[in-house]
C-alpha atoms as a PDB file:
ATOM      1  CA  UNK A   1     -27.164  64.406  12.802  1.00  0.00           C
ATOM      2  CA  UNK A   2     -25.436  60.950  12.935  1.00  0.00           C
ATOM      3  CA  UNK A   3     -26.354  58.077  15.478  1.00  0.00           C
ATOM      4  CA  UNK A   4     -23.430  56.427  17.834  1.00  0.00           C
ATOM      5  CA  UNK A   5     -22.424  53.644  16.876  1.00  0.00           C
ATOM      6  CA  UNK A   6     -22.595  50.186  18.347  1.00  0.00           C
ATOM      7  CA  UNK A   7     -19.255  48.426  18.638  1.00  0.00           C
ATOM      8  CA  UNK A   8     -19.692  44.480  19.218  1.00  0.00           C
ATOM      9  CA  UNK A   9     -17.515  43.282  22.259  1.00  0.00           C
ATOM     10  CA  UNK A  10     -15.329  40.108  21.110  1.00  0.00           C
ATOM     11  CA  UNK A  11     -14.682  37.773  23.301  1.00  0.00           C
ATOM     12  CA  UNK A  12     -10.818  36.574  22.838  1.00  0.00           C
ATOM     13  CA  UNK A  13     -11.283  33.449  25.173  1.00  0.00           C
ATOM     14  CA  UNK A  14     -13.634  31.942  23.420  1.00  0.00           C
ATOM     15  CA  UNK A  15     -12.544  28.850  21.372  1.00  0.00           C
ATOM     16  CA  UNK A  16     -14.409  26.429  18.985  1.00  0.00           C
ATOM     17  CA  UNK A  17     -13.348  23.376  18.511  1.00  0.00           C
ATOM     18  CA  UNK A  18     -13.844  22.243  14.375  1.00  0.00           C
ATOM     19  CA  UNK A  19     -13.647  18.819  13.938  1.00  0.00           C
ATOM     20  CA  UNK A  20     -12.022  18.301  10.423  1.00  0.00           C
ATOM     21  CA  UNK A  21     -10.810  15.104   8.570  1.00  0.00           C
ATOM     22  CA  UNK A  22      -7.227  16.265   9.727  1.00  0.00           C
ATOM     23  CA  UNK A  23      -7.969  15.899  13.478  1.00  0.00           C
ATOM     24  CA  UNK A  24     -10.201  12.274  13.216  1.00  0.00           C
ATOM     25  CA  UNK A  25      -8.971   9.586  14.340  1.00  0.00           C
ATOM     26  CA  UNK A  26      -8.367   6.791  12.155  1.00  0.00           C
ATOM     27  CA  UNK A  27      -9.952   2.734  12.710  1.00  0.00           C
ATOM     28  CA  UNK A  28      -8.416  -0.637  12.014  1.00  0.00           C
ATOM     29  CA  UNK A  29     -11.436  -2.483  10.485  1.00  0.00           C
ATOM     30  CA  UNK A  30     -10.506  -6.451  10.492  1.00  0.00           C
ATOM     31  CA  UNK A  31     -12.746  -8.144   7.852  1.00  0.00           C
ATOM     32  CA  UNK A  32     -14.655 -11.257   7.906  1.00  0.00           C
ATOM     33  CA  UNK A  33     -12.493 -14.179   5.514  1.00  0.00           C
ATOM     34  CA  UNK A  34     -13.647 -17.663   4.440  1.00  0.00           C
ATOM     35  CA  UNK A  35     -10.117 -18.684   5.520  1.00  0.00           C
ATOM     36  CA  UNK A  36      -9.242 -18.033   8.965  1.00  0.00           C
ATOM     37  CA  UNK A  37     -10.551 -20.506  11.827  1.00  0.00           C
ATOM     38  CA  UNK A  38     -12.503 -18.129  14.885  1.00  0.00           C
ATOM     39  CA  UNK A  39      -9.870 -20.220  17.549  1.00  0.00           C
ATOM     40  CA  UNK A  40      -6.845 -18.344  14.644  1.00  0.00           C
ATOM     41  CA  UNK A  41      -8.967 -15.031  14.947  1.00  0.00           C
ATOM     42  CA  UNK A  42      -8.844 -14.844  18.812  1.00  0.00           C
ATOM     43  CA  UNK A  43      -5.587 -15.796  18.917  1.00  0.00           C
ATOM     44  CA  UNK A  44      -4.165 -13.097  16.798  1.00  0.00           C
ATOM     45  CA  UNK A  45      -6.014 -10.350  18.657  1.00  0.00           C
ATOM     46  CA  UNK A  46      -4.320 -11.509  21.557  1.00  0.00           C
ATOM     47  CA  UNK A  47      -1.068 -11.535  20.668  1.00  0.00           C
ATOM     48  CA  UNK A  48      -0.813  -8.381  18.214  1.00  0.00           C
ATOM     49  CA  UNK A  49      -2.927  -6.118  19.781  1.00  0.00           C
ATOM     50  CA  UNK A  50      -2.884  -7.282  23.405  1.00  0.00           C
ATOM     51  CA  UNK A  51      -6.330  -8.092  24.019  1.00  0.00           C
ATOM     52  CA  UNK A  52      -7.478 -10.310  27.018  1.00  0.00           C
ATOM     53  CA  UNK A  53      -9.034 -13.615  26.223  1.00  0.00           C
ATOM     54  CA  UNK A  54     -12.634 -12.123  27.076  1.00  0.00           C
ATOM     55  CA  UNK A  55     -12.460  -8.999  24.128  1.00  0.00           C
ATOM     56  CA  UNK A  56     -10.867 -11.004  21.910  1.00  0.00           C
ATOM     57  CA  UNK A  57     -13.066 -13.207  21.580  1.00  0.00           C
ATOM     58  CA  UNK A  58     -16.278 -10.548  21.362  1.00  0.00           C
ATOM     59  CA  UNK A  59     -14.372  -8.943  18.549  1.00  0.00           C
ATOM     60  CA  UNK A  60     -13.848 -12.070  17.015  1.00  0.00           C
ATOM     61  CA  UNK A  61     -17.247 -12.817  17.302  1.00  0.00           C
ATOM     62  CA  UNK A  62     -18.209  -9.616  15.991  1.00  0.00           C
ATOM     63  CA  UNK A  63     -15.885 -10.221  12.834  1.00  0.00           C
ATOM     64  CA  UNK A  64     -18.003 -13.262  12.234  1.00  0.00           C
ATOM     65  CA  UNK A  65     -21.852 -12.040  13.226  1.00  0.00           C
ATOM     66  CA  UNK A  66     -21.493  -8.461  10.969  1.00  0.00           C
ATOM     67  CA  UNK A  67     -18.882  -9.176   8.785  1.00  0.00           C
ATOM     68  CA  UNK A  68     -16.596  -6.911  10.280  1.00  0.00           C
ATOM     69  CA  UNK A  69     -15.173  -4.834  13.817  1.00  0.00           C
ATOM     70  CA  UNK A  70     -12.998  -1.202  14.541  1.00  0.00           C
ATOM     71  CA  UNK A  71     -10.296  -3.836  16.313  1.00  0.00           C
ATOM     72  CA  UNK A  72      -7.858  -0.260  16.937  1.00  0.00           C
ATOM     73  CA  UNK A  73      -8.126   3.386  16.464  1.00  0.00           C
ATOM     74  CA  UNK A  74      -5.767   6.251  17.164  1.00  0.00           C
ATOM     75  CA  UNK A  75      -3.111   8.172  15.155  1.00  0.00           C
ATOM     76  CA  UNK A  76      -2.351   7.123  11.391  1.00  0.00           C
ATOM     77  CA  UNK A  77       0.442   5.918  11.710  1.00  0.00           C
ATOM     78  CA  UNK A  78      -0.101   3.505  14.839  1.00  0.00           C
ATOM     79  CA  UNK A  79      -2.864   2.019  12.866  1.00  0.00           C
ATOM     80  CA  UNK A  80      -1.151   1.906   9.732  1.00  0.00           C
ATOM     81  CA  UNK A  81       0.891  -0.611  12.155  1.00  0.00           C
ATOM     82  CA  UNK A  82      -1.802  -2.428  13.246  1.00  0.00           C
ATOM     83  CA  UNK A  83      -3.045  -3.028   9.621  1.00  0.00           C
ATOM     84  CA  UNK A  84       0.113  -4.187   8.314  1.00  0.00           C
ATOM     85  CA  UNK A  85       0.849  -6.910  11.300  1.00  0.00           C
ATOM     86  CA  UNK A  86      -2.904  -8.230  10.583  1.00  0.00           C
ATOM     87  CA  UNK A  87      -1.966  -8.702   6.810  1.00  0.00           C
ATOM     88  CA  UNK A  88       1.171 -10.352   8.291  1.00  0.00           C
ATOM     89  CA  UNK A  89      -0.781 -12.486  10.032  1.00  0.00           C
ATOM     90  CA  UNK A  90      -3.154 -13.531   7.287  1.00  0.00           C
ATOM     91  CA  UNK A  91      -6.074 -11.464   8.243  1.00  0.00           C
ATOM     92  CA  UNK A  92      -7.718  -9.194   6.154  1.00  0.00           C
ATOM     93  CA  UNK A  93      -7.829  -5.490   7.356  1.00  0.00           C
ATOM     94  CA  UNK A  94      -8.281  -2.199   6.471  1.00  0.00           C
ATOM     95  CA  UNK A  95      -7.828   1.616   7.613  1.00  0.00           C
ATOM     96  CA  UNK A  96     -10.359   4.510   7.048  1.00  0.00           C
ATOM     97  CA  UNK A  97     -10.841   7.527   9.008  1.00  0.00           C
ATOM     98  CA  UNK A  98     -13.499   7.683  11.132  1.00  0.00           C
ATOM     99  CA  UNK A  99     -16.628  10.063  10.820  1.00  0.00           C
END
């Protein structure tokens, strides 16, 4: 005599979302330098990346406190932007994904 057998119900709707090093988004990370006056720092966040006075300033401050600050994020390639008009401007930055 054999048994029925359960069949599982799948639910097609359903969707998980994975978050993989593909779909992170990626930081600008502006260093802190022995070079570059705070007034310089400011200054540049302003003008390259569009910051008001106010944020520039607490990112600037940041830069000098810890050593470093995420000054953009997004898409590699918009970032890859940011990092190269920094180094244009004689800071030092860097790009890593975040995670």
């Amino acid at each position: 005599m054999s048994s029925p057998m359960a069949t599982p119900e799948l639910d097609e709707a359903l969707s998980v979302d994975v978050a993989s090093s593909e779909n992170l988004p990626w930081m600008c990370i502006v260093w802190d330098d022995p070079v570059n006056l705070m007034s310089y720092v400011t200054y540049v966040f302003q003008t390259i990346l569009g910051y008001s006075k106010r944020r520039a300033i607490e990112l600037m401050m940041q830069v000098h406190t810890e050593g470093k600050a995420v000054v953009s994020s997004g898409e590699r390639d918009k970032v890859e932007g940011d990092v190269k008009k920094l180094h244009t401007a004689g800071l030092w930055a860097t790009m890593q994904q975040g995670g």
